[in-house]
N, C-alpha and C. Protein backbone atom coordinates (compact mmCIF):
# COMPACT_ATOMS: atom_id res chain seq x y z
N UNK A 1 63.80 -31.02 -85.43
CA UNK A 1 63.28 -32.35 -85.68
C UNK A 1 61.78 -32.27 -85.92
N UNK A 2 61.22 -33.49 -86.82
CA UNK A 2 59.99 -32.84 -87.09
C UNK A 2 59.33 -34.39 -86.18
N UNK A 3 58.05 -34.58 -87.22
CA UNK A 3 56.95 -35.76 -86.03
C UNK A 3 58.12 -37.38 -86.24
N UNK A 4 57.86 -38.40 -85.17
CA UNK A 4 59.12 -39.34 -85.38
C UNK A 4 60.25 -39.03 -85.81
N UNK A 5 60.69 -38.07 -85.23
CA UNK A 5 62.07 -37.73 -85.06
C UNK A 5 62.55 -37.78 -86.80
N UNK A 6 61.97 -37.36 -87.75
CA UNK A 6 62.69 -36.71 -89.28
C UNK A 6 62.47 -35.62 -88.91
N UNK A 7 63.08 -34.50 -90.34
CA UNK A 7 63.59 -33.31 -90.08
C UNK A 7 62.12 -32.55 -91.08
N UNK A 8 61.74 -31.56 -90.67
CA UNK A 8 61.04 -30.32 -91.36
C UNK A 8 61.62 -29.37 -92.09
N UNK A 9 61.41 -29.02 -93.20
CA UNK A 9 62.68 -28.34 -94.23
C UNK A 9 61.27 -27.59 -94.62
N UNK A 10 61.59 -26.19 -94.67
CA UNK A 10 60.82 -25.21 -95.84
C UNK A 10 60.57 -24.20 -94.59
N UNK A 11 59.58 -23.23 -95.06
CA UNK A 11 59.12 -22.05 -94.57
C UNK A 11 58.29 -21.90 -93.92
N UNK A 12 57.36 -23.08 -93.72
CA UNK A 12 55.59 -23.88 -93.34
C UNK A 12 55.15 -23.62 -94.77
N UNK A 13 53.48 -23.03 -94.66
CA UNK A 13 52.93 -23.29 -95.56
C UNK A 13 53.35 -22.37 -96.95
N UNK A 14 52.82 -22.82 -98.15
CA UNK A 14 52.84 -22.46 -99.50
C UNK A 14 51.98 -21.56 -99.91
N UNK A 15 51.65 -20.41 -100.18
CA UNK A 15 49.87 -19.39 -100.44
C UNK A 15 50.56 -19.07 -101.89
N UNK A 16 49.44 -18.65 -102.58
CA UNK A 16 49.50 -18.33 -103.73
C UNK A 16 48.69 -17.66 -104.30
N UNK A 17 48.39 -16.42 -104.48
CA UNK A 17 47.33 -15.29 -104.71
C UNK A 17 47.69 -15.05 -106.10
N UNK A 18 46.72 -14.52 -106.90
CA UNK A 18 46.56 -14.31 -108.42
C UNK A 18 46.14 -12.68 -108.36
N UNK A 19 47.07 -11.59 -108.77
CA UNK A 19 47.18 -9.95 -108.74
C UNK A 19 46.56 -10.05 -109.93
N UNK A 20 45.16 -9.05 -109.70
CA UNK A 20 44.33 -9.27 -110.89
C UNK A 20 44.84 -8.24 -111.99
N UNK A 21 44.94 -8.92 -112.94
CA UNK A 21 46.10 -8.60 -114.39
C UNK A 21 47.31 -8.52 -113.58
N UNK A 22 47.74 -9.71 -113.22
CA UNK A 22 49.10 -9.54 -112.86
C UNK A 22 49.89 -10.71 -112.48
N UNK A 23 50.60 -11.07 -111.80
CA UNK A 23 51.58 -11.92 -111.55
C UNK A 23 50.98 -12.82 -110.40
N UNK A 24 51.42 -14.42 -110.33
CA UNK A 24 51.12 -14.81 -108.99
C UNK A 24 51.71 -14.73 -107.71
N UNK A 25 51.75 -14.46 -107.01
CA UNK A 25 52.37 -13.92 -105.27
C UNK A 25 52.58 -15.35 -104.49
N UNK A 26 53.62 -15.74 -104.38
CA UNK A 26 53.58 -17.10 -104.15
C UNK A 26 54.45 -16.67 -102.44
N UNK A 27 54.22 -17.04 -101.60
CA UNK A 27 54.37 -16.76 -100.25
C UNK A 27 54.84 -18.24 -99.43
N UNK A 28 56.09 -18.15 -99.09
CA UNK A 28 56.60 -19.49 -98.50
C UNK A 28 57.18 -20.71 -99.12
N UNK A 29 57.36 -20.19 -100.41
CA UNK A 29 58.13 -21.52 -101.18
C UNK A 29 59.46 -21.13 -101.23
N UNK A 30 60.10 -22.78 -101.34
CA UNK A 30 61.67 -22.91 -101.42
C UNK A 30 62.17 -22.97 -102.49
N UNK A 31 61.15 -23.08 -103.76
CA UNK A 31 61.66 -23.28 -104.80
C UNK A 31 60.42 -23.27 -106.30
N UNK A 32 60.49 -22.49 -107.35
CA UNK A 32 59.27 -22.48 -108.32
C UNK A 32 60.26 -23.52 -109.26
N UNK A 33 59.00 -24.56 -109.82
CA UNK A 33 59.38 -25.09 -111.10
C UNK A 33 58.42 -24.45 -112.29
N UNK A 34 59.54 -24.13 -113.18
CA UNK A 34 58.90 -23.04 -114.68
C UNK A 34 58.06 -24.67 -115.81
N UNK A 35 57.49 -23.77 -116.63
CA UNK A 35 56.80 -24.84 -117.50
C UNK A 35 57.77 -25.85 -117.90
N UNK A 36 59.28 -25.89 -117.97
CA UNK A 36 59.98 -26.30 -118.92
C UNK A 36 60.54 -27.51 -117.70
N UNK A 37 59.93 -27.52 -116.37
CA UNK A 37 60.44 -28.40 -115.42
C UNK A 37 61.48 -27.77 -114.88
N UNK A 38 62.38 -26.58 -114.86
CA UNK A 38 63.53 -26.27 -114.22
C UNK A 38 63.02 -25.97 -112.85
N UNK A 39 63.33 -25.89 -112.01
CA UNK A 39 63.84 -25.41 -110.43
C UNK A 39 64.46 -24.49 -110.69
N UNK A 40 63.49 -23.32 -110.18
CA UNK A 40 64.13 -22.12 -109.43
C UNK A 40 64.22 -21.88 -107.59
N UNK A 41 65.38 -21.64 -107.47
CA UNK A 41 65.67 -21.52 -106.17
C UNK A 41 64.77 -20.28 -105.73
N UNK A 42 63.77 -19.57 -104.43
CA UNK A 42 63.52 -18.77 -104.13
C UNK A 42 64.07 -17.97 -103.14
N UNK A 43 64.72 -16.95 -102.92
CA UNK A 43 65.25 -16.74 -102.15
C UNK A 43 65.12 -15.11 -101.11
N UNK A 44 63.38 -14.98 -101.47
CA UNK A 44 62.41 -13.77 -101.22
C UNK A 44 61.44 -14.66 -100.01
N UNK A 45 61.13 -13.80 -99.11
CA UNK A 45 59.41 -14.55 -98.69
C UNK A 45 58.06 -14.58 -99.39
N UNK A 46 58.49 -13.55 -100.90
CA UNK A 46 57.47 -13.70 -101.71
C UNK A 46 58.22 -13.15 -102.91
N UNK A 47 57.60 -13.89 -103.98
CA UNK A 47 58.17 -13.55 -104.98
C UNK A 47 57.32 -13.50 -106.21
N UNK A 48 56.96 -12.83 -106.92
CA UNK A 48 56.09 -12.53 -108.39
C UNK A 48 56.04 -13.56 -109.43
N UNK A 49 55.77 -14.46 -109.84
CA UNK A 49 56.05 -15.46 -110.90
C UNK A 49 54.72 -14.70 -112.11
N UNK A 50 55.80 -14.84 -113.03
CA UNK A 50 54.90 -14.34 -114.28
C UNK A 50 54.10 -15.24 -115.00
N UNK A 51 52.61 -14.59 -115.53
CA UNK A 51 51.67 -15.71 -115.91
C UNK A 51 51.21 -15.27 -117.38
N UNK A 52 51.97 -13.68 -117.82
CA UNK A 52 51.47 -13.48 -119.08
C UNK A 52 52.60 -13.66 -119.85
N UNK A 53 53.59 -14.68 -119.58
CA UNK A 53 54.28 -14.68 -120.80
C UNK A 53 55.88 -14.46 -121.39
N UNK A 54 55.41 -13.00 -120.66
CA UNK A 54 56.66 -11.81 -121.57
C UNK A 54 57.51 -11.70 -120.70
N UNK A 55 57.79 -12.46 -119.48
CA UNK A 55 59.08 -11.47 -118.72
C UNK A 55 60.04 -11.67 -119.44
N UNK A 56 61.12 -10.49 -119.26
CA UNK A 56 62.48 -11.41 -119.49
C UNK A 56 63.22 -11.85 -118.64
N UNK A 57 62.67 -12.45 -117.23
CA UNK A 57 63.58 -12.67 -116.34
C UNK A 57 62.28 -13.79 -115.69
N UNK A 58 61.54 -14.50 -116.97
CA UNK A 58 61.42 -15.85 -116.15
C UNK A 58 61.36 -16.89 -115.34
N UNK A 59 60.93 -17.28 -114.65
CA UNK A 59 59.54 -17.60 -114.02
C UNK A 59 59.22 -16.18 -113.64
N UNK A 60 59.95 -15.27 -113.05
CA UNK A 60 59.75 -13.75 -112.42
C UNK A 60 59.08 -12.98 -113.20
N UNK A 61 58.22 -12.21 -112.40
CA UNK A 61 57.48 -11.05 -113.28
C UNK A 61 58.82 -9.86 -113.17
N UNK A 62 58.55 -9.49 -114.71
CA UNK A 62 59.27 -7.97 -114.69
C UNK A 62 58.31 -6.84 -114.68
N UNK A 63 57.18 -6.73 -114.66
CA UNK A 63 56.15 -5.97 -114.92
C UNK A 63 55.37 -5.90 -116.05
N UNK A 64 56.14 -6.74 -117.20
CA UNK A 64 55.64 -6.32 -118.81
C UNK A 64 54.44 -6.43 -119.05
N UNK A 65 53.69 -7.09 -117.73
CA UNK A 65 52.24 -7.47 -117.75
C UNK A 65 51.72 -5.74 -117.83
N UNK A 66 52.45 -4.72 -117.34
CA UNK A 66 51.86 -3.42 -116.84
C UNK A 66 51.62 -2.71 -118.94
N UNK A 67 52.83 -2.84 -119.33
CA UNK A 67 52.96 -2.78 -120.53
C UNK A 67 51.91 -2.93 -121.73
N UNK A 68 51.60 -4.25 -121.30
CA UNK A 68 50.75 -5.05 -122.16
C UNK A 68 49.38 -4.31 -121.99
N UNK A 69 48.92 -4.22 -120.72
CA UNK A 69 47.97 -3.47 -120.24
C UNK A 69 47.48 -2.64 -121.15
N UNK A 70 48.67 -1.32 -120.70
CA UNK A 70 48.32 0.09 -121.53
C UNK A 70 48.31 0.06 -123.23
N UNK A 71 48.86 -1.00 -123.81
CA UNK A 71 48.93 -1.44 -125.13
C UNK A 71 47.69 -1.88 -125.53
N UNK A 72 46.86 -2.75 -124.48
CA UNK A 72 45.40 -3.11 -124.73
C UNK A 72 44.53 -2.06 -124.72
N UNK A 73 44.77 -1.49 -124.14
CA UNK A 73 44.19 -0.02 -123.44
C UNK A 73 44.06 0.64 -124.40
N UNK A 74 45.15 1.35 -125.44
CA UNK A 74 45.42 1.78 -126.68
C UNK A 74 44.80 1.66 -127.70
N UNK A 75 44.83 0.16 -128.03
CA UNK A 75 44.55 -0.58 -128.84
C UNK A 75 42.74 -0.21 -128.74
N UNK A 76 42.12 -0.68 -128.16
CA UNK A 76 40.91 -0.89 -127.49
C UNK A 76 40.50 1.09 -128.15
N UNK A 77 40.77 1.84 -127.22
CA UNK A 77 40.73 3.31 -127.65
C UNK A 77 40.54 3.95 -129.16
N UNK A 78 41.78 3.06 -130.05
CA UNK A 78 41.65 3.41 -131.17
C UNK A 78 40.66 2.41 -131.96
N UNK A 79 40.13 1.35 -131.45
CA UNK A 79 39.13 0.53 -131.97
C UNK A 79 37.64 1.23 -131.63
N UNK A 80 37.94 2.07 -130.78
CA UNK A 80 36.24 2.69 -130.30
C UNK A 80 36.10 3.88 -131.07
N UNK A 81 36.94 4.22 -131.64
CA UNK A 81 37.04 5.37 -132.60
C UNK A 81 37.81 6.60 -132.34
């Protein structure tokens, strides 16, 4: 039971850290909504939500951010000569 006797539902609080070039770390949620408004159920104490784009497994990071990286990386290399 929570304050005046209603009920408390979730994990407590919500954190949300930004992995620099990387995914957000979302810590204590019950549920991510993606750009498109869907509800995703969470069912981790933390879970990766992707911010560059490319996963294929949406809202979730698959890593492709790591990908993209070494592709910039590349890219960048053969632009310096």
């Amino acid at each position: 039971m929570g304050p005046a006797g209603g009920a408390v539902s979730g994990r407590g609080q919500v954190s949300v850290e930004q992995c620099p070039d990387g995914p957000l770390l979302v810590r204590g949620a019950d549920t991510v909504r993606d750009a498109a408004g869907e509800e995703h159920v969470v069912r981790r104490p933390v879970v990766a939500v992707c911010v560059c784009g490319c996963s294929a497994r949406a809202p979730w990071c698959d890593g492709t951010h790591k990908v993209r990286r070494v592709r910039r990386a590349e890219a960048q290399l053969e632009a310096d000569g």
